[in-house]
N, C-alpha and C. Protein backbone atom coordinates (compact mmCIF):
# COMPACT_ATOMS: atom_id res chain seq x y z
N UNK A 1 0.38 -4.34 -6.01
CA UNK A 1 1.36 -3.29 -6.12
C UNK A 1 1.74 -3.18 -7.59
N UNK A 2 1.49 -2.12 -8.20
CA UNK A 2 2.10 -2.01 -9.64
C UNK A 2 3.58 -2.02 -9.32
N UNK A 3 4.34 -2.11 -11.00
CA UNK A 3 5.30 -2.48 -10.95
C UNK A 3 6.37 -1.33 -10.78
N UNK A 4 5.70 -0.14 -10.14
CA UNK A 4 6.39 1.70 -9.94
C UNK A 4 6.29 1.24 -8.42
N UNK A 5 5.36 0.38 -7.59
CA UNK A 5 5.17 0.31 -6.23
C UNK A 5 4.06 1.10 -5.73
N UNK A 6 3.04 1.71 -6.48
CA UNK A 6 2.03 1.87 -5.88
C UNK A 6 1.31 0.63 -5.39
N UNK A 7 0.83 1.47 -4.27
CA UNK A 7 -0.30 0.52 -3.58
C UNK A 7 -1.93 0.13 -4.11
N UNK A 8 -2.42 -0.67 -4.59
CA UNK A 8 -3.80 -0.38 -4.77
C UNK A 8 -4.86 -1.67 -4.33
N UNK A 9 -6.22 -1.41 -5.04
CA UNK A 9 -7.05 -2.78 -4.66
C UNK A 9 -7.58 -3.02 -5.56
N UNK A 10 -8.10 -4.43 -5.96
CA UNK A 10 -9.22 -4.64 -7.15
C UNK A 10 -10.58 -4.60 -5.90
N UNK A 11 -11.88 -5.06 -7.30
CA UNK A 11 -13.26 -4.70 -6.51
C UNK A 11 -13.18 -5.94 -5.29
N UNK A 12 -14.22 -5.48 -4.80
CA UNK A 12 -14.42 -7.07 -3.53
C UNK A 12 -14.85 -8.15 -4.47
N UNK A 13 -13.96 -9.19 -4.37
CA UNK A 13 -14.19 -10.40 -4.72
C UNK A 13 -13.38 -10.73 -5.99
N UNK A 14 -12.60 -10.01 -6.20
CA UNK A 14 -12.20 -10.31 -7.66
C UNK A 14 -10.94 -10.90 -7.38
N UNK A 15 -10.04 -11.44 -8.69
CA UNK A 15 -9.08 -12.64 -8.84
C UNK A 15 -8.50 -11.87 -9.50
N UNK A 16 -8.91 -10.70 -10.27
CA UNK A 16 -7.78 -10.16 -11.01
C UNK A 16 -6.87 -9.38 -10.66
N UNK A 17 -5.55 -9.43 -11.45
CA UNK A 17 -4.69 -8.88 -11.02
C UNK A 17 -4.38 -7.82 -12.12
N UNK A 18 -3.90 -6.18 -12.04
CA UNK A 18 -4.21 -5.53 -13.43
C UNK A 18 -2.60 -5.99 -14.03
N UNK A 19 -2.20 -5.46 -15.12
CA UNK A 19 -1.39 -5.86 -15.64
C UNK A 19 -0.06 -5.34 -15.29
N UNK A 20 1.21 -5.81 -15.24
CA UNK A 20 2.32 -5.36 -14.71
C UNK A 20 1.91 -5.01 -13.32
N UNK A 21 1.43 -5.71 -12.49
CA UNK A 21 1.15 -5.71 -11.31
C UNK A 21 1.41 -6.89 -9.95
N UNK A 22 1.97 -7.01 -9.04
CA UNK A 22 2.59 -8.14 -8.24
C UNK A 22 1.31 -7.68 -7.14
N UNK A 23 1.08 -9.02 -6.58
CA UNK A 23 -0.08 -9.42 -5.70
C UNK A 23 0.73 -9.53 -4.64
N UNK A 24 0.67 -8.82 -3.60
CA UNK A 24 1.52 -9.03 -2.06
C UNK A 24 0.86 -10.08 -1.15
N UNK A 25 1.45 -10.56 -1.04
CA UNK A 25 1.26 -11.91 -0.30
C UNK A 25 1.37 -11.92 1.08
N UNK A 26 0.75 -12.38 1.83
CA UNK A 26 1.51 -12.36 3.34
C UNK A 26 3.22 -12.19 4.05
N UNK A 27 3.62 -12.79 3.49
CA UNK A 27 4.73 -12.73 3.67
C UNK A 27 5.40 -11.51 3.07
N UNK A 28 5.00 -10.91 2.68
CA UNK A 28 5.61 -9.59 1.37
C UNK A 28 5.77 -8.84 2.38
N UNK A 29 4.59 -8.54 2.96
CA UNK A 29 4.21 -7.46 3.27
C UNK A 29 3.51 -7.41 5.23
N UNK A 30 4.28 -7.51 5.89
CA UNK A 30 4.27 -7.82 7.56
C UNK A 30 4.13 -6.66 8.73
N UNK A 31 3.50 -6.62 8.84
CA UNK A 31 2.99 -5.85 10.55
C UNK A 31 3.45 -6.48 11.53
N UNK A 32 4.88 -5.81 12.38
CA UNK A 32 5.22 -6.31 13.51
C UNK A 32 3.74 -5.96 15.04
N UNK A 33 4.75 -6.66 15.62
CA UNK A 33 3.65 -6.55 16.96
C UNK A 33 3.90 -5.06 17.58
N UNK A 34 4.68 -4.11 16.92
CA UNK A 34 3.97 -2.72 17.35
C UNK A 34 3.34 -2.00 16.65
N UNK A 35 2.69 -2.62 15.48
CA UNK A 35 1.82 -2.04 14.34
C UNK A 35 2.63 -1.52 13.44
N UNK A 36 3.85 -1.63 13.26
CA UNK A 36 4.51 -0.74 12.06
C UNK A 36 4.75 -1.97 11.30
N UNK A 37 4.38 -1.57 9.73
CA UNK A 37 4.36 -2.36 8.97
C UNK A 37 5.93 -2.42 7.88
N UNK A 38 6.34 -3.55 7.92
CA UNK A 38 7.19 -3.62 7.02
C UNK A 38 6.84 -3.21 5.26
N UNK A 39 7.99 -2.81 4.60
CA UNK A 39 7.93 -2.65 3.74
C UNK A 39 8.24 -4.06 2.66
N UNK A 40 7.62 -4.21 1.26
CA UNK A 40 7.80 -5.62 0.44
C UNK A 40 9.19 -5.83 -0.09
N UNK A 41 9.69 -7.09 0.07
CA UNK A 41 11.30 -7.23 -0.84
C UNK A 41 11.29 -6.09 -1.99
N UNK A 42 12.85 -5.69 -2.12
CA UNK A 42 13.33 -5.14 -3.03
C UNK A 42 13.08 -3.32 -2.52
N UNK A 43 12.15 -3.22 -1.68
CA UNK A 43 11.62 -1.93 -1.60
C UNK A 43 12.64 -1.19 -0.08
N UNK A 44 13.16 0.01 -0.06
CA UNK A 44 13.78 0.98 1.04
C UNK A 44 13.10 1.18 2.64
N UNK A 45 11.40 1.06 1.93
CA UNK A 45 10.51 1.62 2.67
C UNK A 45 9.29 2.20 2.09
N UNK A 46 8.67 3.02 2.45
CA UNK A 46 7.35 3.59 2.02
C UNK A 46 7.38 5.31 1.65
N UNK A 47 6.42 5.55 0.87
CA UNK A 47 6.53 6.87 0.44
C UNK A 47 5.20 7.03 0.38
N UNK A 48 4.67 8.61 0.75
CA UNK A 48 3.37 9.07 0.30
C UNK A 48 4.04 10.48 -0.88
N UNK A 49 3.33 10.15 -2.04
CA UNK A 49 3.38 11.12 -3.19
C UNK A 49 2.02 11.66 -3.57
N UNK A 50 2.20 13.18 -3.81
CA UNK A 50 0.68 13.82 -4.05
C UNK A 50 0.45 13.26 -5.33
N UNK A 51 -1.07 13.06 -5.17
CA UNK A 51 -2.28 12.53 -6.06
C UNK A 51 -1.88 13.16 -7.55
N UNK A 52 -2.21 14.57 -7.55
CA UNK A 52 -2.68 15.69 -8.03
C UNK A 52 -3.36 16.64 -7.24
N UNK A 53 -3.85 17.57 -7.86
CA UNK A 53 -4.90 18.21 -7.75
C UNK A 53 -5.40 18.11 -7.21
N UNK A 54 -6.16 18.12 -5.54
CA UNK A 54 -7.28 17.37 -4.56
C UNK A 54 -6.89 16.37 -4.53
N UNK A 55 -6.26 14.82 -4.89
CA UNK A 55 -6.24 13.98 -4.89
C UNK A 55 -5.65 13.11 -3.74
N UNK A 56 -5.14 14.11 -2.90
CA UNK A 56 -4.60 13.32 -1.61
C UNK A 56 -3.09 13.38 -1.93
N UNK A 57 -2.53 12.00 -1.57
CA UNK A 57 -1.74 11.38 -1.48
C UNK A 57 -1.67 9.45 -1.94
N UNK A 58 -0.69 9.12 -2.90
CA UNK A 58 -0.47 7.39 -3.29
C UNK A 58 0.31 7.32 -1.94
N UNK A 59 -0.13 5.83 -1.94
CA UNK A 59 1.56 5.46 -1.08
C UNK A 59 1.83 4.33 -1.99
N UNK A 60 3.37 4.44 -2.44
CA UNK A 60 4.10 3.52 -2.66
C UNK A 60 5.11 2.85 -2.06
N UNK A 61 5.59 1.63 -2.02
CA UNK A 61 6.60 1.14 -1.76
C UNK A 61 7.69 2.02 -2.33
N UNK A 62 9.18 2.39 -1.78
CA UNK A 62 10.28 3.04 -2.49
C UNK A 62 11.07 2.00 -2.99
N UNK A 63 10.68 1.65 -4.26
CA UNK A 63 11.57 0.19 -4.55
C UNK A 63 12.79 0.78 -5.00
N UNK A 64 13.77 -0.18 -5.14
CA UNK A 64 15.09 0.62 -5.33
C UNK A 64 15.00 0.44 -7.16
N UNK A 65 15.96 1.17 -7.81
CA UNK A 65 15.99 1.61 -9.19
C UNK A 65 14.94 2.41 -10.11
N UNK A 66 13.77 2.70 -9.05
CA UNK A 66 12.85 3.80 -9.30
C UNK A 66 12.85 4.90 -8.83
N UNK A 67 12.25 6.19 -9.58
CA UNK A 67 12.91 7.22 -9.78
C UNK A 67 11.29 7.86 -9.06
N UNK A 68 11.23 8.64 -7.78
CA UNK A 68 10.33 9.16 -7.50
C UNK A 68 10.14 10.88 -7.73
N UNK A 69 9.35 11.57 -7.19
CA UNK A 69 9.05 12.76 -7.35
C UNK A 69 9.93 13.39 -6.07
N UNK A 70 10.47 15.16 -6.43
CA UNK A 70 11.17 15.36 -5.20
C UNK A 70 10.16 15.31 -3.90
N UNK A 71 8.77 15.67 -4.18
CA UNK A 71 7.41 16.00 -3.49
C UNK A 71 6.81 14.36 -2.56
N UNK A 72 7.36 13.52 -3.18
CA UNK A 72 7.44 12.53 -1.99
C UNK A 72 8.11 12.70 -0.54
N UNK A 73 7.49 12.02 -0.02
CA UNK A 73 7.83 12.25 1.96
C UNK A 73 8.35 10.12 2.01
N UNK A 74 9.00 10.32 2.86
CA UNK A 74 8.86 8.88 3.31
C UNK A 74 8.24 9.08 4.56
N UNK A 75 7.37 7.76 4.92
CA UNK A 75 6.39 7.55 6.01
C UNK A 75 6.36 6.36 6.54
N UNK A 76 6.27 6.30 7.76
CA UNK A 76 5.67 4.62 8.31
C UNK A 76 4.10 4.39 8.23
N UNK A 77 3.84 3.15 7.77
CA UNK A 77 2.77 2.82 7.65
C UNK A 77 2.45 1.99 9.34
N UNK A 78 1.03 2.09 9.89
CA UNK A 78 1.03 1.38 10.80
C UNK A 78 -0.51 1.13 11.42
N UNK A 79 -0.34 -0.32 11.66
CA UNK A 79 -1.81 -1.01 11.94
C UNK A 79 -1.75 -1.11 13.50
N UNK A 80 -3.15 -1.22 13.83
CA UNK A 80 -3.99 -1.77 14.79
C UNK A 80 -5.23 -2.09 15.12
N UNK A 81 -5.32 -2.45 16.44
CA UNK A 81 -6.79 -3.46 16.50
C UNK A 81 -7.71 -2.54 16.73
N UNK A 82 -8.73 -3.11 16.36
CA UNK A 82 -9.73 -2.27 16.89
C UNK A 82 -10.69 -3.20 17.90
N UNK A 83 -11.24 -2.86 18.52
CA UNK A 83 -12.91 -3.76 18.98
C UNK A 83 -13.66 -4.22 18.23
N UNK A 84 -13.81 -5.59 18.54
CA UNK A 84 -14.67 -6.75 17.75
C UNK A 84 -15.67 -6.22 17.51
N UNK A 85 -16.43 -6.22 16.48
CA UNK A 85 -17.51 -5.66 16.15
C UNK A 85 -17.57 -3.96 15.46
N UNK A 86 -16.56 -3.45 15.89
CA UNK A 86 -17.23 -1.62 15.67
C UNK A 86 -16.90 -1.62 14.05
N UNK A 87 -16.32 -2.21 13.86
CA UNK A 87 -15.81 -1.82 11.97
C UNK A 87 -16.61 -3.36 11.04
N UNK A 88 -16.64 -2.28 9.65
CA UNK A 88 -16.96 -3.33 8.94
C UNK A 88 -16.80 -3.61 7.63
N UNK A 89 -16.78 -4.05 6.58
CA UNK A 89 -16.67 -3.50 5.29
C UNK A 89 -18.19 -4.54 4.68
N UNK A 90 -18.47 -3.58 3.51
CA UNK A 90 -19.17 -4.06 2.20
C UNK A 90 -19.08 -3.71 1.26
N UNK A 91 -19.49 -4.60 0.31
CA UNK A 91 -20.17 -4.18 -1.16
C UNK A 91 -21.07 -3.67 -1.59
N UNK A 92 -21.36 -2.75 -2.55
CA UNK A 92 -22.99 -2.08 -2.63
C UNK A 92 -22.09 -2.28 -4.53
N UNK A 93 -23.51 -2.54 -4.39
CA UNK A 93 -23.41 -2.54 -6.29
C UNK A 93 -24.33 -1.34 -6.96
């Protein structure tokens, strides 16, 4: 999580962390047992803010003493299972 509360990832396998950036830890960051995910200390909740241009949508944490865009939404984030086997991830270099 940068230090504005965006969300992001380094490549697969890497140790680094970019700079002014906090590594969420298990505990930070928790999925109750109805898939809605908590938001990390210090933070209100969650926000999706447009990209740009085509770019979608960030989601950030809404940490408190940061100043967002009026064009942010707040949102719940939320997980679940899938079936063993159907998903997968890799690397391609």
């Amino acid at each position: 999580m940068t230090a504005l509360g965006a969300l992001g990832y380094t490549i697969a396998h890497s140790a680094a962390i970019p700079a002014n950036a906090t590594r969420l830890f298990d505990t930070d960051v928790v999925a109750y047992t109805d898939g809605l995910v908590r938001a990390p200390r210090g933070a209100t909740g969650w926000l999706a803010c447009p990209g740009g241009d085509g770019a979608g949508y960030r989601i950030s944490a809404a940490l408190e003493g940061v100043i967002f865009a009026a064009a942010c939404v707040g949102v719940d984030l939320s997980v679940s299972g899938v079936p063993e086997g159907t998903v997968g991830a890799w690397q391609y270099d």
